[in-house]
C-alpha atoms as a PDB file:
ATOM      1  CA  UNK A   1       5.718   8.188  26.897  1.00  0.00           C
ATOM      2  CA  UNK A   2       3.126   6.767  25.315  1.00  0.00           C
ATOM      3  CA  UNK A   3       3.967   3.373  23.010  1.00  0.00           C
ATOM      4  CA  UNK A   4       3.123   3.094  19.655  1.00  0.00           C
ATOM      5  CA  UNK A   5       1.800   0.115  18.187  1.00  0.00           C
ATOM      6  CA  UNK A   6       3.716  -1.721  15.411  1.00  0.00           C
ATOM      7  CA  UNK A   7       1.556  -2.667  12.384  1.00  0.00           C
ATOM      8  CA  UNK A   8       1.453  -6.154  10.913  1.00  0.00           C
ATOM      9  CA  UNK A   9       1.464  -6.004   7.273  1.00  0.00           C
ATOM     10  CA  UNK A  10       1.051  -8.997   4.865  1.00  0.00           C
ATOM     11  CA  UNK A  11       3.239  -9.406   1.897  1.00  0.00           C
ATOM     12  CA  UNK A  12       3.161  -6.881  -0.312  1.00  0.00           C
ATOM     13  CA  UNK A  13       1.774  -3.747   1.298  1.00  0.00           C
ATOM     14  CA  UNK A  14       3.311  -1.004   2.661  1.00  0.00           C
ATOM     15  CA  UNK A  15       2.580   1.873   5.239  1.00  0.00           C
ATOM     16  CA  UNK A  16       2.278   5.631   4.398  1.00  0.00           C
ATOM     17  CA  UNK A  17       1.504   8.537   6.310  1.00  0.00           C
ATOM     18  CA  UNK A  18      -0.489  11.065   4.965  1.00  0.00           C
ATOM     19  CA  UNK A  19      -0.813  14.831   6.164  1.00  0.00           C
ATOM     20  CA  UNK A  20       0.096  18.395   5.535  1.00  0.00           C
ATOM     21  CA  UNK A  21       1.705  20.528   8.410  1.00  0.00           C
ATOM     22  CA  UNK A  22       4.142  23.418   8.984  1.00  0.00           C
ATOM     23  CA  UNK A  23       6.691  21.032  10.821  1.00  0.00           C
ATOM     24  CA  UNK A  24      10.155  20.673   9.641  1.00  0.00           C
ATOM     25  CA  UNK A  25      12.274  17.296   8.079  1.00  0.00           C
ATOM     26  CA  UNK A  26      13.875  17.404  10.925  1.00  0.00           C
ATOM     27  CA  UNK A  27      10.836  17.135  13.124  1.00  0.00           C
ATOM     28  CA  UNK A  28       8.891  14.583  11.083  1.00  0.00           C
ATOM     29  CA  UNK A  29       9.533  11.609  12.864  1.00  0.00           C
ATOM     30  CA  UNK A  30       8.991  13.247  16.547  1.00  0.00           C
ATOM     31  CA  UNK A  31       5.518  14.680  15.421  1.00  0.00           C
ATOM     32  CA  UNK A  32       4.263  11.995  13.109  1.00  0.00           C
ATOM     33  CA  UNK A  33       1.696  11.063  14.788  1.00  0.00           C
ATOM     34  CA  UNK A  34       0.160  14.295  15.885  1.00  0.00           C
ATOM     35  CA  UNK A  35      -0.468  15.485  12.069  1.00  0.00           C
ATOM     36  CA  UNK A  36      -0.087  12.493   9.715  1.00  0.00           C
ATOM     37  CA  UNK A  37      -2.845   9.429   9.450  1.00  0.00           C
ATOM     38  CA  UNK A  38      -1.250   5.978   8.828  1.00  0.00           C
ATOM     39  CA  UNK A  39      -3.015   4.327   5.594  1.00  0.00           C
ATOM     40  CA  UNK A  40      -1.726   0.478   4.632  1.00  0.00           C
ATOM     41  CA  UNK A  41      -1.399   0.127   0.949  1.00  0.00           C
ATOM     42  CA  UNK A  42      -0.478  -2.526  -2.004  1.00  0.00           C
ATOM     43  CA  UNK A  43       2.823  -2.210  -3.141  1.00  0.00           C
ATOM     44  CA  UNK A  44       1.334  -1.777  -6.503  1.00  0.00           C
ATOM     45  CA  UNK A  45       0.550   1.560  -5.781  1.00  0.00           C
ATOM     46  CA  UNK A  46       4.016   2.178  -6.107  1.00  0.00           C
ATOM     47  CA  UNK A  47       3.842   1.690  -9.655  1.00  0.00           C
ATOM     48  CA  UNK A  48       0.788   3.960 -10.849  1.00  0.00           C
ATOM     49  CA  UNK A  49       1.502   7.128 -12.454  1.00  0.00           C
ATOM     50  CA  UNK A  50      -1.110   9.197 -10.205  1.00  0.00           C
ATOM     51  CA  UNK A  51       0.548   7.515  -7.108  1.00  0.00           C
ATOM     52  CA  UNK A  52       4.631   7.937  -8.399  1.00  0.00           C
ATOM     53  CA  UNK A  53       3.450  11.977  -9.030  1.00  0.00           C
ATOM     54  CA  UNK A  54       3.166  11.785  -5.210  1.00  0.00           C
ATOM     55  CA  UNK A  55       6.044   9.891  -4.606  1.00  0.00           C
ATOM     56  CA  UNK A  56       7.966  12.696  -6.543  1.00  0.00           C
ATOM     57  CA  UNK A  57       6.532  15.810  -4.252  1.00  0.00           C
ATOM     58  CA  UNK A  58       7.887  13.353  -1.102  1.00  0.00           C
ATOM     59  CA  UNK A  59      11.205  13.497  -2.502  1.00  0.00           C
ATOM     60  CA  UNK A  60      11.089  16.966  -3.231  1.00  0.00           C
ATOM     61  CA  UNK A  61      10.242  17.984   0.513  1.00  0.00           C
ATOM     62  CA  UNK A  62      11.059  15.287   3.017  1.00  0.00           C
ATOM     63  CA  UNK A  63      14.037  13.415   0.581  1.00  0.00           C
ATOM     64  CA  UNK A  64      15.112   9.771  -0.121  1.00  0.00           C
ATOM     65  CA  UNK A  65      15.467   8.718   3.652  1.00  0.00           C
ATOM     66  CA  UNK A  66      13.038   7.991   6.704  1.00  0.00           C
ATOM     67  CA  UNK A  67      12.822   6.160   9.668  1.00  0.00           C
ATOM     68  CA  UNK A  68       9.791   4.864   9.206  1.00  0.00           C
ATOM     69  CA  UNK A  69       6.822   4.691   7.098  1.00  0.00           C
ATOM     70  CA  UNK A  70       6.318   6.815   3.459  1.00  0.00           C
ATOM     71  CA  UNK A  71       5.736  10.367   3.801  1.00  0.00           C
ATOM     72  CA  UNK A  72       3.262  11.767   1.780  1.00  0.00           C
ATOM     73  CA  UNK A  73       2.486  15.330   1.562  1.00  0.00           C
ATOM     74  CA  UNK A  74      -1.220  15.387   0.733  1.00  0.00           C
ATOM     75  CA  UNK A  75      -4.225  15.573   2.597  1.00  0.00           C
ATOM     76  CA  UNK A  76      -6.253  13.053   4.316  1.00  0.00           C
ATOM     77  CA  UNK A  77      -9.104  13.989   1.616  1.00  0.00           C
ATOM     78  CA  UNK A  78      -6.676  13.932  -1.567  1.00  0.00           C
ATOM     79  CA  UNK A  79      -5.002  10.709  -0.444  1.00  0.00           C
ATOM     80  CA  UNK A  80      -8.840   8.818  -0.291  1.00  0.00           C
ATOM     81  CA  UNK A  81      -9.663  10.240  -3.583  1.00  0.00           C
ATOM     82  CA  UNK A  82      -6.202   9.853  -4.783  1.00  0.00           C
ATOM     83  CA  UNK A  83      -6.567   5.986  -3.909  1.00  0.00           C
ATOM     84  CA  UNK A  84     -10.573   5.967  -5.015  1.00  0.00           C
ATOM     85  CA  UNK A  85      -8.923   6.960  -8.155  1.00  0.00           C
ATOM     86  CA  UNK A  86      -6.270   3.964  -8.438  1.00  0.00           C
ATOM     87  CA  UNK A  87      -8.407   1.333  -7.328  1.00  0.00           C
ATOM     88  CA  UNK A  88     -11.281   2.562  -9.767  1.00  0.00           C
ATOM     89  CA  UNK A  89      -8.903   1.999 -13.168  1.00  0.00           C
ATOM     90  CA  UNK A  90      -7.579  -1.632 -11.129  1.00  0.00           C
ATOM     91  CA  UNK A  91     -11.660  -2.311 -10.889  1.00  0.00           C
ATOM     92  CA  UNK A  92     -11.884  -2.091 -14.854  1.00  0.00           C
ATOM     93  CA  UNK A  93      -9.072  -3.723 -16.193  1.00  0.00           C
END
Protein backbone atom coordinates (compact mmCIF):
# COMPACT_ATOMS: atom_id res chain seq x y z
CA UNK A 1 0.00 0.00 0.00
CA UNK A 2 1.15 2.93 -1.17
CA UNK A 3 1.76 5.96 1.65
CA UNK A 4 0.33 9.12 1.39
CA UNK A 5 2.08 12.14 2.14
CA UNK A 6 0.89 14.44 4.98
CA UNK A 7 0.67 18.15 4.00
CA UNK A 8 2.25 20.93 6.04
CA UNK A 9 -0.01 23.78 6.25
CA UNK A 10 0.81 27.21 7.83
CA UNK A 11 -1.59 28.92 10.09
CA UNK A 12 -4.60 29.60 8.75
CA UNK A 13 -5.21 27.45 5.69
CA UNK A 14 -6.95 24.53 5.26
CA UNK A 15 -7.09 21.46 2.81
CA UNK A 16 -10.04 20.58 0.48
CA UNK A 17 -10.58 18.05 -1.98
CA UNK A 18 -12.26 18.79 -4.94
CA UNK A 19 -14.01 16.27 -7.46
CA UNK A 20 -17.21 14.83 -8.71
CA UNK A 21 -17.67 10.93 -8.86
CA UNK A 22 -20.35 8.22 -8.58
CA UNK A 23 -18.71 6.81 -5.28
CA UNK A 24 -20.63 6.56 -2.15
CA UNK A 25 -20.13 8.48 1.64
CA UNK A 26 -19.21 5.52 2.65
CA UNK A 27 -16.44 5.07 0.15
CA UNK A 28 -15.06 8.61 0.19
CA UNK A 29 -12.24 8.25 2.28
CA UNK A 30 -10.97 4.77 0.60
CA UNK A 31 -11.14 6.41 -2.96
CA UNK A 32 -10.12 9.96 -2.26
CA UNK A 33 -7.40 10.03 -3.95
CA UNK A 34 -8.32 8.31 -7.15
CA UNK A 35 -11.12 11.10 -8.03
CA UNK A 36 -10.62 14.17 -5.82
CA UNK A 37 -7.49 16.84 -6.29
CA UNK A 38 -6.17 18.25 -2.96
CA UNK A 39 -6.19 22.28 -3.19
CA UNK A 40 -4.66 24.27 0.15
CA UNK A 41 -6.73 27.25 0.91
CA UNK A 42 -7.04 30.45 3.42
CA UNK A 43 -9.33 29.92 6.03
CA UNK A 44 -10.98 33.02 4.83
CA UNK A 45 -12.51 31.26 2.22
CA UNK A 46 -14.60 29.88 4.72
CA UNK A 47 -16.28 33.02 5.14
CA UNK A 48 -17.25 34.17 1.45
CA UNK A 49 -20.67 33.76 0.34
CA UNK A 50 -19.66 32.06 -3.15
CA UNK A 51 -17.38 29.67 -1.09
CA UNK A 52 -20.17 28.91 2.10
CA UNK A 53 -22.81 28.08 -1.13
CA UNK A 54 -20.31 25.21 -1.55
CA UNK A 55 -19.87 24.44 1.83
CA UNK A 56 -23.76 23.99 1.94
CA UNK A 57 -23.94 21.32 -1.20
CA UNK A 58 -20.97 19.35 1.06
CA UNK A 59 -23.31 19.10 3.80
CA UNK A 60 -26.07 18.19 1.77
CA UNK A 61 -24.20 15.06 0.20
CA UNK A 62 -21.22 13.93 2.21
CA UNK A 63 -22.64 15.55 5.91
CA UNK A 64 -21.00 17.32 8.93
CA UNK A 65 -18.21 14.61 9.52
CA UNK A 66 -14.88 13.44 7.71
CA UNK A 67 -11.78 11.96 8.34
CA UNK A 68 -9.87 14.10 6.65
CA UNK A 69 -9.73 17.04 4.50
CA UNK A 70 -13.13 19.22 3.17
CA UNK A 71 -15.12 17.59 0.63
CA UNK A 72 -16.22 19.56 -2.03
CA UNK A 73 -18.46 18.45 -4.69
CA UNK A 74 -17.42 20.55 -7.68
CA UNK A 75 -15.17 20.15 -10.38
CA UNK A 76 -11.56 20.69 -10.73
CA UNK A 77 -12.58 23.56 -13.37
CA UNK A 78 -15.45 25.19 -11.10
CA UNK A 79 -13.29 25.07 -7.98
CA UNK A 80 -10.27 27.30 -10.04
CA UNK A 81 -12.83 29.64 -11.26
CA UNK A 82 -14.75 29.41 -8.12
CA UNK A 83 -11.42 30.58 -6.27
CA UNK A 84 -10.36 33.05 -9.43
CA UNK A 85 -13.59 34.48 -8.41
CA UNK A 86 -12.83 35.00 -4.50
CA UNK A 87 -9.46 36.13 -4.82
CA UNK A 88 -10.52 38.67 -7.68
CA UNK A 89 -13.15 40.72 -5.14
CA UNK A 90 -10.01 40.18 -2.14
CA UNK A 91 -7.67 41.90 -5.10
CA UNK A 92 -10.06 45.07 -5.09
CA UNK A 93 -10.93 45.77 -1.75
Amino acid sequence: MEERKKMKLKKGWVVVQVGLSEVSNDQIQDYCCDYFQRFCVPISYLYNPLFQKLLEKASEIYGYQTNGPLMLPCSVEEFLLLRWRIEKVASNN
